[in-house]
C-alpha atoms as a PDB file:
ATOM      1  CA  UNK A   1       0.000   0.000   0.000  1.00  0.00           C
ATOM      2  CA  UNK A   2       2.830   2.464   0.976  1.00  0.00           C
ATOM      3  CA  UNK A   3       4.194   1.777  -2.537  1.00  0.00           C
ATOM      4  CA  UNK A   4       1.276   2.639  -4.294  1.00  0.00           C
ATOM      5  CA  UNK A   5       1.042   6.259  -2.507  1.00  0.00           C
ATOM      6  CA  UNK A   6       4.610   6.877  -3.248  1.00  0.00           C
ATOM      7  CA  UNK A   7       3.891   5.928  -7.094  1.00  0.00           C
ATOM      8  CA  UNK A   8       0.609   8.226  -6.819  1.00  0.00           C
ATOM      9  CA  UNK A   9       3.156  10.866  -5.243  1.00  0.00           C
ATOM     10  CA  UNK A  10       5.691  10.692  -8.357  1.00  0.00           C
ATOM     11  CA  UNK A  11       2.698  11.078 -10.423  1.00  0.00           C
ATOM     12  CA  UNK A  12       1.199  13.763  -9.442  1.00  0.00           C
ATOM     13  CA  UNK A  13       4.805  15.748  -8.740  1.00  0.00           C
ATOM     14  CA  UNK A  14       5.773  14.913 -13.094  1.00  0.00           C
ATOM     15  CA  UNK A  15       2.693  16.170 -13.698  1.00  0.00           C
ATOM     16  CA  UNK A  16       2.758  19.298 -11.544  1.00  0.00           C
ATOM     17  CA  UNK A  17       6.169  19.945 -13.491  1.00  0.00           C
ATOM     18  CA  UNK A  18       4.576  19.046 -16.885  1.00  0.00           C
ATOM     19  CA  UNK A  19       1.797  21.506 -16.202  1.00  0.00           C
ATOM     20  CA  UNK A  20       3.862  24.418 -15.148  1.00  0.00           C
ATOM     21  CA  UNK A  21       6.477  24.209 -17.440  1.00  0.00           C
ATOM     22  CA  UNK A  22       6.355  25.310 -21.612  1.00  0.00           C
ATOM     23  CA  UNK A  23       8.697  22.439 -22.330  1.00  0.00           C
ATOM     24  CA  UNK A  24       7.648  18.626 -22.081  1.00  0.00           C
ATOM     25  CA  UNK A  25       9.853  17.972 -19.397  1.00  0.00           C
ATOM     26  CA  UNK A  26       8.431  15.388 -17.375  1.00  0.00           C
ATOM     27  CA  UNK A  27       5.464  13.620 -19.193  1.00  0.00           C
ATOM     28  CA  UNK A  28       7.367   9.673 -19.694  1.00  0.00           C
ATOM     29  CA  UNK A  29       8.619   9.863 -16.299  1.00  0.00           C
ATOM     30  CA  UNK A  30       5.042  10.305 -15.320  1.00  0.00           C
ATOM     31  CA  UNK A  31       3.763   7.503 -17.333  1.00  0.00           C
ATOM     32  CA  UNK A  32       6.258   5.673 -15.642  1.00  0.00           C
ATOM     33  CA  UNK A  33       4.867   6.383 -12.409  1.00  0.00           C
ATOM     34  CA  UNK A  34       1.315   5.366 -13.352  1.00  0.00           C
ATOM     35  CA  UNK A  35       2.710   2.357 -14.460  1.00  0.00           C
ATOM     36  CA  UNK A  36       4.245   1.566 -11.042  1.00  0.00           C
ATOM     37  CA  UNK A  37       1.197   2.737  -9.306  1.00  0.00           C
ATOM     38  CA  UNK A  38      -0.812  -0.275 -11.915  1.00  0.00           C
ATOM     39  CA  UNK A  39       1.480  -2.664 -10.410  1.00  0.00           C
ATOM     40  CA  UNK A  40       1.204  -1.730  -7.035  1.00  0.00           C
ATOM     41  CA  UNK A  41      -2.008  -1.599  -6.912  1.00  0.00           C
ATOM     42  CA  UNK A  42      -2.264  -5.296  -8.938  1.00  0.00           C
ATOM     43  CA  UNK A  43      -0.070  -6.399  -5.803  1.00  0.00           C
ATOM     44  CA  UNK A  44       2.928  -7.023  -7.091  1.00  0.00           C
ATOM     45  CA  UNK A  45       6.415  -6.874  -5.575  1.00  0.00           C
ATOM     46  CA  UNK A  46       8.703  -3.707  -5.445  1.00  0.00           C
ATOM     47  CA  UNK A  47      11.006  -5.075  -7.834  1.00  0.00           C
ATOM     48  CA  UNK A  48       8.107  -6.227 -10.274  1.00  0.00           C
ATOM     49  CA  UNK A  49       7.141  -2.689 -10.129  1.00  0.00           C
ATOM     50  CA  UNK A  50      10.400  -1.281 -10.728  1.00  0.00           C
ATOM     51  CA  UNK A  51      10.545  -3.795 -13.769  1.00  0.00           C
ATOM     52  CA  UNK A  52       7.342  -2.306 -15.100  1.00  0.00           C
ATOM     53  CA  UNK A  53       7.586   0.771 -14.357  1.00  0.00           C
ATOM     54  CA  UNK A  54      11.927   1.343 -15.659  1.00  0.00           C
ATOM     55  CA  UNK A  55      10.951   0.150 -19.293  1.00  0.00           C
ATOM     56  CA  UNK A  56       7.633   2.145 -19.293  1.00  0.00           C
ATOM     57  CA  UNK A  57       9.404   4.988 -18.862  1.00  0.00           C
ATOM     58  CA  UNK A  58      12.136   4.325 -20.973  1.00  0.00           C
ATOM     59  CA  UNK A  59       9.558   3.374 -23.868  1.00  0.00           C
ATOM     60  CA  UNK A  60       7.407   6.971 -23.497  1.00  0.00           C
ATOM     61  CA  UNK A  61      10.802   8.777 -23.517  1.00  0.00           C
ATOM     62  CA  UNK A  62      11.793   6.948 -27.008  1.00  0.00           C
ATOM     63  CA  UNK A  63       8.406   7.474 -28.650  1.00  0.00           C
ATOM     64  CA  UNK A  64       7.652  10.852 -27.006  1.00  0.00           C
ATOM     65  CA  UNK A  65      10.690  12.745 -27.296  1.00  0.00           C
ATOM     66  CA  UNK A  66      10.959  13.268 -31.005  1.00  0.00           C
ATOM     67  CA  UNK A  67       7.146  14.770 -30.559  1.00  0.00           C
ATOM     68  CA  UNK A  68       8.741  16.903 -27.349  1.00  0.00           C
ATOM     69  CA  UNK A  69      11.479  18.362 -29.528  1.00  0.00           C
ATOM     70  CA  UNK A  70       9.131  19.110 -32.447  1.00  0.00           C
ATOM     71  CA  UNK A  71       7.014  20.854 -30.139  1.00  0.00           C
ATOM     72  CA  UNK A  72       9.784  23.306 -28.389  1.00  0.00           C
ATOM     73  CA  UNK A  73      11.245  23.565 -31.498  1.00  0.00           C
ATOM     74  CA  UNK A  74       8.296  25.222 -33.159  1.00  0.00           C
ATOM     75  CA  UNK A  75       7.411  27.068 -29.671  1.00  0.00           C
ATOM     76  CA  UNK A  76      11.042  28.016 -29.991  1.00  0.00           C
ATOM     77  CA  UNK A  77      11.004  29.475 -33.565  1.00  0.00           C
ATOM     78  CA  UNK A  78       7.732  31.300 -33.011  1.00  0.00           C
ATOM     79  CA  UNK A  79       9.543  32.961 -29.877  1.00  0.00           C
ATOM     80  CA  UNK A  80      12.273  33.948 -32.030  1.00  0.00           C
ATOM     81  CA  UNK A  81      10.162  35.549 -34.677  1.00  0.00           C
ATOM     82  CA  UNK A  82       8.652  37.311 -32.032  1.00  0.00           C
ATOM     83  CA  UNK A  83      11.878  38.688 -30.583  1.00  0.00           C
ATOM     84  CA  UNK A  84      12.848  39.725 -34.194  1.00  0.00           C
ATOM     85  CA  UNK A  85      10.711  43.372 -33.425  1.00  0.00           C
ATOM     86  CA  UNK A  86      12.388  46.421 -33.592  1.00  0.00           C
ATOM     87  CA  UNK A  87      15.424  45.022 -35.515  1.00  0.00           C
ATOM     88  CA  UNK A  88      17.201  45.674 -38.576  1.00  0.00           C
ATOM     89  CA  UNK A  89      17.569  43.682 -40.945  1.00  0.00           C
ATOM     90  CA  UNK A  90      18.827  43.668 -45.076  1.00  0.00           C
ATOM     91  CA  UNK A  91      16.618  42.819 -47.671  1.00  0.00           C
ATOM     92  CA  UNK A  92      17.678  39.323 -50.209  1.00  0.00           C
ATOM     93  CA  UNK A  93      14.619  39.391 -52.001  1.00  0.00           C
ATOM     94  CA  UNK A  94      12.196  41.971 -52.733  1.00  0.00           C
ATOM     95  CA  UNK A  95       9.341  42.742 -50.438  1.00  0.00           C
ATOM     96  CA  UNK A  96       6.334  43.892 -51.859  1.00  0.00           C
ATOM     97  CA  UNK A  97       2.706  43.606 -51.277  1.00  0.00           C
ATOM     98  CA  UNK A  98       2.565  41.474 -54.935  1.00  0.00           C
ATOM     99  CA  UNK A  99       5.410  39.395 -54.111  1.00  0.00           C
ATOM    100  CA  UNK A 100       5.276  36.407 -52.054  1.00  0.00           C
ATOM    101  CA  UNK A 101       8.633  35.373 -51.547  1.00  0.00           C
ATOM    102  CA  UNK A 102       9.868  38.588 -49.961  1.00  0.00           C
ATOM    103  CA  UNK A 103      12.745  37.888 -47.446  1.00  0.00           C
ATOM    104  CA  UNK A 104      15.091  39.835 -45.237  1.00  0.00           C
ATOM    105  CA  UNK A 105      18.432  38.336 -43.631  1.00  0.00           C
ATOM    106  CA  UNK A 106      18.966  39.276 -40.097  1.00  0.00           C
ATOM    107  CA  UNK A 107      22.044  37.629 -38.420  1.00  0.00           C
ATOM    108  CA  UNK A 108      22.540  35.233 -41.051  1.00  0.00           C
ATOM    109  CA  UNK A 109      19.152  34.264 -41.034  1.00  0.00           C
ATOM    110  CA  UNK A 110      16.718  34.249 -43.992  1.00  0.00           C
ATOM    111  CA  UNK A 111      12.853  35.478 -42.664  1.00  0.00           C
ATOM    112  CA  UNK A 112       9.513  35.809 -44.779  1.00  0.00           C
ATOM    113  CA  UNK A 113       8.872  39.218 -45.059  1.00  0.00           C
ATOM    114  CA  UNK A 114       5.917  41.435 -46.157  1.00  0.00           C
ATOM    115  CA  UNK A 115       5.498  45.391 -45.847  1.00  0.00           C
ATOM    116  CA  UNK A 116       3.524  47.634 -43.368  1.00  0.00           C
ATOM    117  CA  UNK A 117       1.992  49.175 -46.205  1.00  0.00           C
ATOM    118  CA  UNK A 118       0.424  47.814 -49.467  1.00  0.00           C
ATOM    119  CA  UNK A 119       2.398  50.866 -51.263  1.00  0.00           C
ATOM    120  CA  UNK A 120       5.966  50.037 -50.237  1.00  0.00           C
ATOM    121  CA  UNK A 121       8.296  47.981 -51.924  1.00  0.00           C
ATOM    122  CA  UNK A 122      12.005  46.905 -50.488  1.00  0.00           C
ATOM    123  CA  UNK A 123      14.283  46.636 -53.324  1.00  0.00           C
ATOM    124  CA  UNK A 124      17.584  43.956 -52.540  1.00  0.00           C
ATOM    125  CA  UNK A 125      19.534  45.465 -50.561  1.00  0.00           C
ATOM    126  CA  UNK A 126      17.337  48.068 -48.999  1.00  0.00           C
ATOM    127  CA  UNK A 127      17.312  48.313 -44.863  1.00  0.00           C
ATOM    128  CA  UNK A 128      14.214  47.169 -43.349  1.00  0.00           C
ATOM    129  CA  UNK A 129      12.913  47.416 -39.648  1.00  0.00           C
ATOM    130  CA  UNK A 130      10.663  44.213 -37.908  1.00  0.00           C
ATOM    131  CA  UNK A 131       7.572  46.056 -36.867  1.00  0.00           C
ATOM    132  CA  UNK A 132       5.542  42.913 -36.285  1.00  0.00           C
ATOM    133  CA  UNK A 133       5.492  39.267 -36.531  1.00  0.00           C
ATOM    134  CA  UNK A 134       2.233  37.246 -38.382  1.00  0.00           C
ATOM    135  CA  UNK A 135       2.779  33.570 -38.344  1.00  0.00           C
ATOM    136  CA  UNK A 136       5.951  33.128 -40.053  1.00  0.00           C
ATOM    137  CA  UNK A 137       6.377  36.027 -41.576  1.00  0.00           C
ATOM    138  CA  UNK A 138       7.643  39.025 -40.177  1.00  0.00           C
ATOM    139  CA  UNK A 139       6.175  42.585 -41.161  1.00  0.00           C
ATOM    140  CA  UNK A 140       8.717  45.406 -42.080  1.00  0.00           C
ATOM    141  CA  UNK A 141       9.285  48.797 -42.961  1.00  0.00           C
ATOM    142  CA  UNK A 142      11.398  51.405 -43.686  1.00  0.00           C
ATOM    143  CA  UNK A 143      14.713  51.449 -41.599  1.00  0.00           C
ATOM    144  CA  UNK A 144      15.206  55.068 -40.537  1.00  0.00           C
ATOM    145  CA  UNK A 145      18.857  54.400 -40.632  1.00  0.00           C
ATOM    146  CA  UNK A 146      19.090  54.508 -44.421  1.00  0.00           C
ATOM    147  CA  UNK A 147      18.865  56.779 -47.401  1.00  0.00           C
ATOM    148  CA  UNK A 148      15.376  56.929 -48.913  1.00  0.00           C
ATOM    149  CA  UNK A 149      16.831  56.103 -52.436  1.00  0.00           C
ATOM    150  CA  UNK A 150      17.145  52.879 -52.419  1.00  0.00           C
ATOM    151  CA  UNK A 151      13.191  52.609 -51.444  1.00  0.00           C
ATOM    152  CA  UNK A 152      10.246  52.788 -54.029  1.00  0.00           C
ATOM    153  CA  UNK A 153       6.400  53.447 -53.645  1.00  0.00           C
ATOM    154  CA  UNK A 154       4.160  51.559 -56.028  1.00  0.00           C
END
């Protein structure tokens, strides 16, 4: 009986970390723990639990984890994106309101990009300024740190 409190215990502590952390942290060790609290509660001995309950987890880890790191990678992009506002950033391929494969690099990076305005158009090589993020695509304008000249109006 004392075992299958301490498996109900682990349980409900991976969960409590699952559920207050972004990242899936903590989910196979909690299936672990259910499965040692199944066994307990069937009866069987400590080490019969511990032989459930070892492989269970290391099962849910293999299958899981590829979906975990999908997941924080994505969460992880998005967050990137997000922190992309405000910066500066050249333009590779021109951003227009017609085109659809407008992109700016910012530290090496290549991002979607469409204007602020339906007007503007960002020539290569023009300086362009985050000013949002939709979806995967960030949202420029203008840099104020650059000549005018290189920058057209449809």
């Amino acid at each position: 009986m004392i075992w299958l409190i301490l498996w109900l215990i682990a349980l409900a502590a991976f969960l409590v970390v699952e559920a207050t952390h972004a990242r899936i942290l903590g989910l196979w060790y909690a299936i672990g723990a259910a499965s040692g609290a199944i066994a307990a509660a069937a009866g069987l001995p400590v080490w019969a639990q511990f032989l459930i309950a070892v492989p269970v987890t290391a099962v849910s880890f293999w299958l899981l984890r590829p979906l975990a790191r999908k997941f924080y990678d994505e969460a992880n992009r998005r967050l990137r994106l997000r922190r992309l506002v405000g910066r500066h950033g050249i333009v590779s391929e021109e951003v227009s309101s017609s085109s659809q494969a407008g992109k700016i690099e910012i530290d090496g990076e290549l991002i979607a990009a469409s204007p602020k305005s339906r007007d503007l158009i960002l020539p290569v090589g023009s300086r362009a300024t985050v000013v949002d993020v939709r979806g995967e695509c960030a949202i420029v304008r203008l840099s104020h740190r650059q000549n005018k000249g290189g920058i057209t109006h449809a």
